[in-house]
N, C-alpha and C. Protein backbone atom coordinates (compact mmCIF):
# COMPACT_ATOMS: atom_id res chain seq x y z
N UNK A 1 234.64 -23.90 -58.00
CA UNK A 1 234.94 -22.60 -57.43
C UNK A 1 234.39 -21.48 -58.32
N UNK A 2 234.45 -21.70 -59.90
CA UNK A 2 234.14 -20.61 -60.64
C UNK A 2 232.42 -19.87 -60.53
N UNK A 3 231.48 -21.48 -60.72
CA UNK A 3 230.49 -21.02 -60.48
C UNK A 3 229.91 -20.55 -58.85
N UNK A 4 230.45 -20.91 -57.86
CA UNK A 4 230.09 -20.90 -56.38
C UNK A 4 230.39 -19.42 -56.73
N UNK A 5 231.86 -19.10 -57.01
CA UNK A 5 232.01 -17.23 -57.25
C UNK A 5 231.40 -16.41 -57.85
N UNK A 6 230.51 -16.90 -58.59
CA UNK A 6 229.66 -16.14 -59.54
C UNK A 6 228.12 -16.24 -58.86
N UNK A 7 227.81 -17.41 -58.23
CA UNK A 7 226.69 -17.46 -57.49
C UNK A 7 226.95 -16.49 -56.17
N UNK A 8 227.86 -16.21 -55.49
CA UNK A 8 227.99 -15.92 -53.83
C UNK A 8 227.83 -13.86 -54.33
N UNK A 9 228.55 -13.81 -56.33
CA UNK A 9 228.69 -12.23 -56.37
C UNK A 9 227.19 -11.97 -56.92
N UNK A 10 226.39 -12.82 -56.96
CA UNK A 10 224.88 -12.61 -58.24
C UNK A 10 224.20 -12.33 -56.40
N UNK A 11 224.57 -13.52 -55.38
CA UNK A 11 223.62 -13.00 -54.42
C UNK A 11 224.04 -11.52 -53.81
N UNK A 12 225.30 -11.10 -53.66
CA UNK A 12 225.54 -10.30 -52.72
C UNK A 12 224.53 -8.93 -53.60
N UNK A 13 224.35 -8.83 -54.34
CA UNK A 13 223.32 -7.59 -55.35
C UNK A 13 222.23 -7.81 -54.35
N UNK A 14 221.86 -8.70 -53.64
CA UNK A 14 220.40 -8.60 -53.14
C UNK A 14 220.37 -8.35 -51.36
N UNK A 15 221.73 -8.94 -51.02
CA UNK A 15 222.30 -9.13 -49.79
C UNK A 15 223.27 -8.05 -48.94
N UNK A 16 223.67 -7.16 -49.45
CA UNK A 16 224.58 -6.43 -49.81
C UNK A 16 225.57 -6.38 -48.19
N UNK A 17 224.55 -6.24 -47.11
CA UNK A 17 224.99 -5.95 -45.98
C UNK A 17 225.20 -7.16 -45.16
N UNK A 18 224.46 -8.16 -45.11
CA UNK A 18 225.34 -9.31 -44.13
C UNK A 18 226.13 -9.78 -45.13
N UNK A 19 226.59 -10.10 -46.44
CA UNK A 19 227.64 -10.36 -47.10
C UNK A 19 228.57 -9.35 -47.92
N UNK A 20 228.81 -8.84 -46.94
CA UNK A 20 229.82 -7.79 -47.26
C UNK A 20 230.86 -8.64 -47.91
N UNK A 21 231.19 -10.01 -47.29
CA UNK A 21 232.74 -10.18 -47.38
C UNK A 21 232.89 -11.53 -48.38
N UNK A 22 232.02 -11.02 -49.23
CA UNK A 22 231.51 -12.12 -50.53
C UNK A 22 232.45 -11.17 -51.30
N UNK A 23 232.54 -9.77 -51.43
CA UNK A 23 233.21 -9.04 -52.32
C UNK A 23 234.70 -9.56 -52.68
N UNK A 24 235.28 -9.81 -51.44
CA UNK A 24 236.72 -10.37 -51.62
C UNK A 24 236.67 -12.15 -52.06
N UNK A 25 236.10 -13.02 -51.08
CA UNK A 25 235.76 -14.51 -51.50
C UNK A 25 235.00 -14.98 -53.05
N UNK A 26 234.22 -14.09 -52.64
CA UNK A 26 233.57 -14.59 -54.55
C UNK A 26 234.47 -14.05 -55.80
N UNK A 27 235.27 -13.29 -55.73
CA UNK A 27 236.09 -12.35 -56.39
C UNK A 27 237.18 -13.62 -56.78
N UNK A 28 238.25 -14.15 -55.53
CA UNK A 28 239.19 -14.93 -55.23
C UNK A 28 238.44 -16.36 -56.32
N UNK A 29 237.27 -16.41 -55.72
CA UNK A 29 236.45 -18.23 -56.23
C UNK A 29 236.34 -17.89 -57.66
N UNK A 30 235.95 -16.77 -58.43
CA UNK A 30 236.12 -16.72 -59.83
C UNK A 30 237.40 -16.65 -60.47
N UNK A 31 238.43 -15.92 -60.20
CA UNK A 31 239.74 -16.04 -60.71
C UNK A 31 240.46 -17.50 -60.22
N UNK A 32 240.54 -17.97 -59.04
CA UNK A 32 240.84 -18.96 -58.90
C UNK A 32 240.19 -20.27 -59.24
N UNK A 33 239.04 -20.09 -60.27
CA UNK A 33 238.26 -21.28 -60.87
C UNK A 33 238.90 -21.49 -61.89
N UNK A 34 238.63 -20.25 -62.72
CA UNK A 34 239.25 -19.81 -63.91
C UNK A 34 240.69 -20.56 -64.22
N UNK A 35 241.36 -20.15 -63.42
CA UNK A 35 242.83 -20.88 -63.50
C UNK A 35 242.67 -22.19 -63.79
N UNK A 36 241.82 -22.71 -62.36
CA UNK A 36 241.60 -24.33 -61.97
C UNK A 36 241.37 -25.07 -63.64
N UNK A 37 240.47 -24.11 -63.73
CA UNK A 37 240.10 -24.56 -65.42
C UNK A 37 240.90 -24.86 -66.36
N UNK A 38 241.20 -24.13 -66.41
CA UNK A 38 242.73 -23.99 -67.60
C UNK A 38 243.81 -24.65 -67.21
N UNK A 39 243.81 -25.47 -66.28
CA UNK A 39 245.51 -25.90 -65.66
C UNK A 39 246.04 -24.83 -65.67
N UNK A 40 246.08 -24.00 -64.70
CA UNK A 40 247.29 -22.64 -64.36
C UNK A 40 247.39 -23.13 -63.15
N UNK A 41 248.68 -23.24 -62.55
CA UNK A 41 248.80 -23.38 -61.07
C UNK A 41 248.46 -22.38 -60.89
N UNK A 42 248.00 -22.32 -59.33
CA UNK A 42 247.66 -21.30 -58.34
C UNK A 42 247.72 -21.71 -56.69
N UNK A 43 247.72 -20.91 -56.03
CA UNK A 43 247.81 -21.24 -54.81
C UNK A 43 247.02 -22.27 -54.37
N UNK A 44 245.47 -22.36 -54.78
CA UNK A 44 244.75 -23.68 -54.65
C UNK A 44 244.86 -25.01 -55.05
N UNK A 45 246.04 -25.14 -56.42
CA UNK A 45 246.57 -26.21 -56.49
C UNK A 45 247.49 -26.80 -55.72
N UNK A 46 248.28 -25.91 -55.12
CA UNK A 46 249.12 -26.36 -53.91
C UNK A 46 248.28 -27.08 -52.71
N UNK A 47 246.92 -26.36 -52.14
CA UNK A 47 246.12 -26.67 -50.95
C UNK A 47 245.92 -27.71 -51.85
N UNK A 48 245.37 -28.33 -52.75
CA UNK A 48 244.68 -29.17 -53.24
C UNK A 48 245.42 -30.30 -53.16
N UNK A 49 246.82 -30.63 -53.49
CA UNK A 49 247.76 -31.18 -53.21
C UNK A 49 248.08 -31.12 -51.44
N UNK A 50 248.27 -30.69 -50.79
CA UNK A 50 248.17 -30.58 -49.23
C UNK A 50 249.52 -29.59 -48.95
N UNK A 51 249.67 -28.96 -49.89
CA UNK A 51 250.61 -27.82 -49.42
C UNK A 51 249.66 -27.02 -49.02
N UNK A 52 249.93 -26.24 -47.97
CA UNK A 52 249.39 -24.89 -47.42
C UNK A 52 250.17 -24.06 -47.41
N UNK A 53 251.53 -24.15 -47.11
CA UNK A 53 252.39 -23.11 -47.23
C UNK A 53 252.37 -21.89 -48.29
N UNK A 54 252.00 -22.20 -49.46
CA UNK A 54 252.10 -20.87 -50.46
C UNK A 54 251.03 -20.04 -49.92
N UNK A 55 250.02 -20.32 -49.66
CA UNK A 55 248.55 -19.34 -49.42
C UNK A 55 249.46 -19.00 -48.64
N UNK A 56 249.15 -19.87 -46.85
CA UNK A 56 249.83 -19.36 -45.36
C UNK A 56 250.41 -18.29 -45.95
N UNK A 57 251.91 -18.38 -46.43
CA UNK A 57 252.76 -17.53 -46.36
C UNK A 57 251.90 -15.92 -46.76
N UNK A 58 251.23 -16.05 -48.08
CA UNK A 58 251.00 -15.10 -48.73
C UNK A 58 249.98 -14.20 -47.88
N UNK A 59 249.05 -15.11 -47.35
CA UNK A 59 247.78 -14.35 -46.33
C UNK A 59 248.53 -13.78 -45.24
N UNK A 60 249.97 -14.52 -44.71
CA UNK A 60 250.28 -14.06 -43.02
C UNK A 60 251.18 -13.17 -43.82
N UNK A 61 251.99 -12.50 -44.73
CA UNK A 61 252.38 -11.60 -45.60
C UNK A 61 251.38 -10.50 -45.93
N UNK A 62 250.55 -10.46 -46.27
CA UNK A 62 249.42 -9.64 -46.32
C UNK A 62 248.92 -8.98 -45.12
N UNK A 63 248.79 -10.15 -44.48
CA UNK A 63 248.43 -9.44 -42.60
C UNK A 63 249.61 -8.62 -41.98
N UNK A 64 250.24 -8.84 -42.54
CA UNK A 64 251.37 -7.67 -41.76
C UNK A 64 251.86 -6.68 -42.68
N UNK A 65 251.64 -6.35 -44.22
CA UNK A 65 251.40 -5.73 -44.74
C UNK A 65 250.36 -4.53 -44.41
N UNK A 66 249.14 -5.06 -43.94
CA UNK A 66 248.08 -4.58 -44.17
C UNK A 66 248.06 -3.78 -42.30
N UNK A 67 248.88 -4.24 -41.81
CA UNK A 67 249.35 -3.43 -40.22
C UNK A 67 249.63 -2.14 -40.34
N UNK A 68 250.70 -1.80 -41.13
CA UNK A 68 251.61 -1.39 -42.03
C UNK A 68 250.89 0.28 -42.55
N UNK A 69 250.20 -0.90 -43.48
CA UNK A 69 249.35 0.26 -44.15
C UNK A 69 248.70 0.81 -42.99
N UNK A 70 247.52 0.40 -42.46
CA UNK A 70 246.80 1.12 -41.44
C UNK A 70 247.49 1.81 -40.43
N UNK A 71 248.65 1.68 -40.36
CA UNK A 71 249.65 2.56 -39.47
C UNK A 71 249.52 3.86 -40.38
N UNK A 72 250.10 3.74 -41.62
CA UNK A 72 250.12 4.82 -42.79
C UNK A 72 248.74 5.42 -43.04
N UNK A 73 247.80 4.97 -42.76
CA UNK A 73 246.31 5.67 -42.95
C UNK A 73 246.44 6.94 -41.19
N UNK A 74 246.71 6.06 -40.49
CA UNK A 74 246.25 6.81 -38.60
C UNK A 74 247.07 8.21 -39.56
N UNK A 75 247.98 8.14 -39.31
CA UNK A 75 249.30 9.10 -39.43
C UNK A 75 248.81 10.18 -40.08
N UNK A 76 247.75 9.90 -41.15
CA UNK A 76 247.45 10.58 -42.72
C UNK A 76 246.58 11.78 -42.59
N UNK A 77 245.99 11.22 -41.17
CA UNK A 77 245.29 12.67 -40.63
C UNK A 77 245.83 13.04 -39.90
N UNK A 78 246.36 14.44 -39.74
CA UNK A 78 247.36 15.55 -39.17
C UNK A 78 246.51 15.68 -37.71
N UNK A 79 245.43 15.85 -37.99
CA UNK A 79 244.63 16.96 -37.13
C UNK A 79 243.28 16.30 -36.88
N UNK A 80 242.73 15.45 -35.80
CA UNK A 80 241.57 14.86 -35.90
C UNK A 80 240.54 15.60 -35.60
N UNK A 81 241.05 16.61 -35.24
CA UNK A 81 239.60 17.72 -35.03
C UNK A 81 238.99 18.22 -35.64
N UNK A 82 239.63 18.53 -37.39
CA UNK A 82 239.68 19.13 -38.47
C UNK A 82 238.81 17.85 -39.12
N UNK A 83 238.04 17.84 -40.11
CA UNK A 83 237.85 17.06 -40.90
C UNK A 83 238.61 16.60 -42.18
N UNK A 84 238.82 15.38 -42.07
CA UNK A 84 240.11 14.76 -43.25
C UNK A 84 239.90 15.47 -44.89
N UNK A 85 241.35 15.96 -44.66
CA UNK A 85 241.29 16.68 -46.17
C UNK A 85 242.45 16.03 -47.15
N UNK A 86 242.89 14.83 -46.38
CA UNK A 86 243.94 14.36 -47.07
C UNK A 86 242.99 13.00 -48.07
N UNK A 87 243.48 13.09 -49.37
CA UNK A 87 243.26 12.14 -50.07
C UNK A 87 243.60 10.70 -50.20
N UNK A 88 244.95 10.56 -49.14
CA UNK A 88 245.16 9.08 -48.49
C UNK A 88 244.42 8.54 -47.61
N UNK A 89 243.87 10.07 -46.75
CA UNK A 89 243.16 8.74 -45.58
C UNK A 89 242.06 8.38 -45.96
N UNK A 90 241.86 7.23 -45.38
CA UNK A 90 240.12 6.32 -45.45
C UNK A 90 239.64 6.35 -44.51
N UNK A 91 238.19 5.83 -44.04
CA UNK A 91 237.64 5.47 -42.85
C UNK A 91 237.00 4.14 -43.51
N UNK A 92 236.83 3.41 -42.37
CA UNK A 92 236.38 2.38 -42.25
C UNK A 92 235.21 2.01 -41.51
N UNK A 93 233.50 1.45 -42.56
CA UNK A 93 232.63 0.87 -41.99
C UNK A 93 231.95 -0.41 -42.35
N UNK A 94 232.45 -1.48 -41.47
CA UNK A 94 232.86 -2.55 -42.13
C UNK A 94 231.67 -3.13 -40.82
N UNK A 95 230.51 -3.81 -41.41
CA UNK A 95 229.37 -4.53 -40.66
C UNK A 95 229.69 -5.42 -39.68
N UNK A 96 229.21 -5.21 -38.95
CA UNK A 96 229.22 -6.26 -37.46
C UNK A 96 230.61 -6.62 -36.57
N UNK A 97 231.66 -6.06 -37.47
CA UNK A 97 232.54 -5.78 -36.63
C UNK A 97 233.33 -4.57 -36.49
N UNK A 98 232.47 -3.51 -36.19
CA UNK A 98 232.93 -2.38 -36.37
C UNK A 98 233.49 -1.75 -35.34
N UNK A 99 233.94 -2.56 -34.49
CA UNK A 99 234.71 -1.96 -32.78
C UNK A 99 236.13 -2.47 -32.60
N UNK A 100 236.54 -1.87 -31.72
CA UNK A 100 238.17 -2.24 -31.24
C UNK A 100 238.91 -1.84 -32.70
N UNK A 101 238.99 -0.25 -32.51
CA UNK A 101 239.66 -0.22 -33.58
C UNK A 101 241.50 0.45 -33.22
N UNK A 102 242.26 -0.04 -34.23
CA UNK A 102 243.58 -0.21 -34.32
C UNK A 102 243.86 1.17 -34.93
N UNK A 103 244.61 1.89 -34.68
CA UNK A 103 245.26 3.14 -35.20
C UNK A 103 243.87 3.74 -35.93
N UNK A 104 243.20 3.69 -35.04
CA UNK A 104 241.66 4.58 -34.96
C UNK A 104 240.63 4.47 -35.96
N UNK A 105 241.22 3.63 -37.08
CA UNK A 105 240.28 3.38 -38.16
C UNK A 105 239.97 2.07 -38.34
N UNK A 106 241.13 0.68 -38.68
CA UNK A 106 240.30 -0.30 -39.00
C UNK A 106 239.93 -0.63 -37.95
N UNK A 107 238.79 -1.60 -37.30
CA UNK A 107 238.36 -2.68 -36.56
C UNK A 107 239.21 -3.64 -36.28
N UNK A 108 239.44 -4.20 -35.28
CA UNK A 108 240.64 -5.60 -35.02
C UNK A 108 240.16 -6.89 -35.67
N UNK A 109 239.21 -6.87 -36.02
CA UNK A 109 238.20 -7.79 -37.04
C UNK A 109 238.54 -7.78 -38.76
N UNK A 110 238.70 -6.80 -38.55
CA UNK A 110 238.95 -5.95 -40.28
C UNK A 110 239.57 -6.55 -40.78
N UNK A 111 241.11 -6.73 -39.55
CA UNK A 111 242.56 -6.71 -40.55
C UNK A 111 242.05 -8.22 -41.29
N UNK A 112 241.34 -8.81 -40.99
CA UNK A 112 241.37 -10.29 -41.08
C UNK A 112 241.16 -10.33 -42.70
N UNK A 113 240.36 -9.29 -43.02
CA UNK A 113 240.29 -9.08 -44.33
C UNK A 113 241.46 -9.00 -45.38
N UNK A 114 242.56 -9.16 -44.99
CA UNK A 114 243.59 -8.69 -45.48
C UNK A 114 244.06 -10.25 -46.05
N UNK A 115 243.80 -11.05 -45.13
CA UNK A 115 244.01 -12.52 -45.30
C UNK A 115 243.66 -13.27 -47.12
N UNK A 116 242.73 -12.84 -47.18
CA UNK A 116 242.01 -13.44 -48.66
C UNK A 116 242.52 -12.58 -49.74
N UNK A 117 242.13 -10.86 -49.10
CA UNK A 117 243.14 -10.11 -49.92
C UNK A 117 244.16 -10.67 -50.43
N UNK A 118 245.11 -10.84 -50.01
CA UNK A 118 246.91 -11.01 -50.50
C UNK A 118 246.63 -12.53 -51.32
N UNK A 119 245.94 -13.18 -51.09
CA UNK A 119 245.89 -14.35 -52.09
C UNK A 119 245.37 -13.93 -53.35
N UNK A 120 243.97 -13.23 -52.78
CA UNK A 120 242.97 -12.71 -54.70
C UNK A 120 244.37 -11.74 -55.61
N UNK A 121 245.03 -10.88 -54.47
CA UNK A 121 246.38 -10.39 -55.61
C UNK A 121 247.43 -11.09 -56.35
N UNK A 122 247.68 -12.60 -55.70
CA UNK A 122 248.32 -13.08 -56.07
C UNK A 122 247.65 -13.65 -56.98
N UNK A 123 246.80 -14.24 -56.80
CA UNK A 123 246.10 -14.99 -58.01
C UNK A 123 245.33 -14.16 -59.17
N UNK A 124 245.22 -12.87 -59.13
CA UNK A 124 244.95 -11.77 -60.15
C UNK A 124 246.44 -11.62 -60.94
N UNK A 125 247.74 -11.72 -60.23
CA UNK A 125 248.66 -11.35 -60.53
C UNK A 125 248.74 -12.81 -61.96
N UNK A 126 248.94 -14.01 -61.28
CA UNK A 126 248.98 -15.24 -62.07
C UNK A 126 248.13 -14.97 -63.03
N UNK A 127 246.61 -14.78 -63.27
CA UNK A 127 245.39 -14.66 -64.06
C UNK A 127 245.92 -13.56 -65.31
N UNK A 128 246.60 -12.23 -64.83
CA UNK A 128 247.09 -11.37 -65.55
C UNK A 128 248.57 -12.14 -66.34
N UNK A 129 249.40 -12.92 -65.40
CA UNK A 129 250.60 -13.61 -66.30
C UNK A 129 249.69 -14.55 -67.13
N UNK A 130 248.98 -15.31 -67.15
CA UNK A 130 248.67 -15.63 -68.03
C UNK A 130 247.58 -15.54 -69.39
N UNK A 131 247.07 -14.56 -69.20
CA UNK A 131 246.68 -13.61 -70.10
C UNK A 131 247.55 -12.61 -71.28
N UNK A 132 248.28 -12.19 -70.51
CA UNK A 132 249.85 -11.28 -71.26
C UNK A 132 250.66 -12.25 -71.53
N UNK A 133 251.06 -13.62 -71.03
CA UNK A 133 252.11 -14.42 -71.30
C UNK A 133 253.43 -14.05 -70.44
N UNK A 134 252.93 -13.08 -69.60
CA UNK A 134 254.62 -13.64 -68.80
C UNK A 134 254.69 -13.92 -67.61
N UNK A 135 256.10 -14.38 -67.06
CA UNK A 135 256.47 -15.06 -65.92
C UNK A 135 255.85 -14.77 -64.45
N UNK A 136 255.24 -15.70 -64.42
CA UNK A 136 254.88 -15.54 -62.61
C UNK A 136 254.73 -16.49 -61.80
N UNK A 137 256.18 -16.87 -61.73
CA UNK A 137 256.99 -17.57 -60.71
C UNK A 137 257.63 -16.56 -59.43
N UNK A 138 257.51 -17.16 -58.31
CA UNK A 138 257.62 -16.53 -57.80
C UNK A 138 259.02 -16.39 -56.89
N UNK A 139 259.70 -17.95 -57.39
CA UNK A 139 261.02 -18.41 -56.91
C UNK A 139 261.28 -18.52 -57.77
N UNK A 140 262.71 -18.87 -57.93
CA UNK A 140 263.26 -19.61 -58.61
C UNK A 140 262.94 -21.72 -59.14
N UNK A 141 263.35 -22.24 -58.30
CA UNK A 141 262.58 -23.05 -58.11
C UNK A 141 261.54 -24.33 -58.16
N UNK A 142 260.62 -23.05 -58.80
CA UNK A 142 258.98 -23.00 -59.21
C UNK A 142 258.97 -23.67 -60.16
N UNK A 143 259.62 -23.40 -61.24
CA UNK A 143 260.02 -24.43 -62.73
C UNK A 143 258.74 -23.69 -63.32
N UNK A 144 258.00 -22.83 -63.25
CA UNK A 144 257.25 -22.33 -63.99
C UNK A 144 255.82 -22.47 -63.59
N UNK A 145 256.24 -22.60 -62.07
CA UNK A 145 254.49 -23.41 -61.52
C UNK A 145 253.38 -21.83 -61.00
N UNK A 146 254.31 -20.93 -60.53
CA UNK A 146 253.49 -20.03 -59.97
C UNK A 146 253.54 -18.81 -60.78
């Protein structure tokens, strides 16, 4: 995973526009190598073992998170006639699926992005506990696994 992540972020420099979505995957494949390396659990040791549940949960957690937010972005512009002067809102131009959009900004394609998201945080989160040395378990449980 470590090197595939480092190969997929060395191509996207040349690729930039049909692999947009190397930014989040190659990102995830280097921190989650990294771990792999070191014996740190991570969510991929669970898949690897045939749990799916920790990712599942965390990606379908993220996807409705990330609803959420984009509700909180529509809202952020007062006045669509006006040009956005608020420093919360974003716009969104996200390649080849840039239609059917949800509370007027992301794409219905987009949110999907949110999916890999909420794992690379979790596993940045783990990467950072174990760097600093502290706890990131996420249950009780866990015995010290996540």
């Amino acid at each position: 995973m470590l090197w595939g992540g480092f190969f997929l972020i060395f191509i996207l420099v040349f690729f930039p526009y049909p692999l947009f979505w190397v930014l989040w995957i190659g990102t995830l494949a280097i921190f989650s190598g990294q771990l792999l390396r070191k014996g740190i659990w991570n969510p991929f040791t669970a898949v690897a073992e045939g749990n799916w549940s920790p990712a599942l949960l965390v990606a379908i957690g993220s996807l409705c998170n990330g609803f959420f937010w984009e509700l909180w972005n529509w809202v952020s512009n007062a006045n669509p006639a006006l040009p956005a002067t608020n420093p919360n809102y974003w716009i969104y131009d996200i390649p080849y699926v840039n239609v059917i959009h949800i509370f007027s900004e992301m794409p219905l394609l987009g949110y999907m992005g949110y999916l890999p998201f909420g794992i690379l945080v979790w596993v940045v989160f783990i990467w950072l506990g174990a760097l600093f040395g502290f706890d990131t378990a996420l249950l009780k449980d866990d015995q010290g696994k996540g």
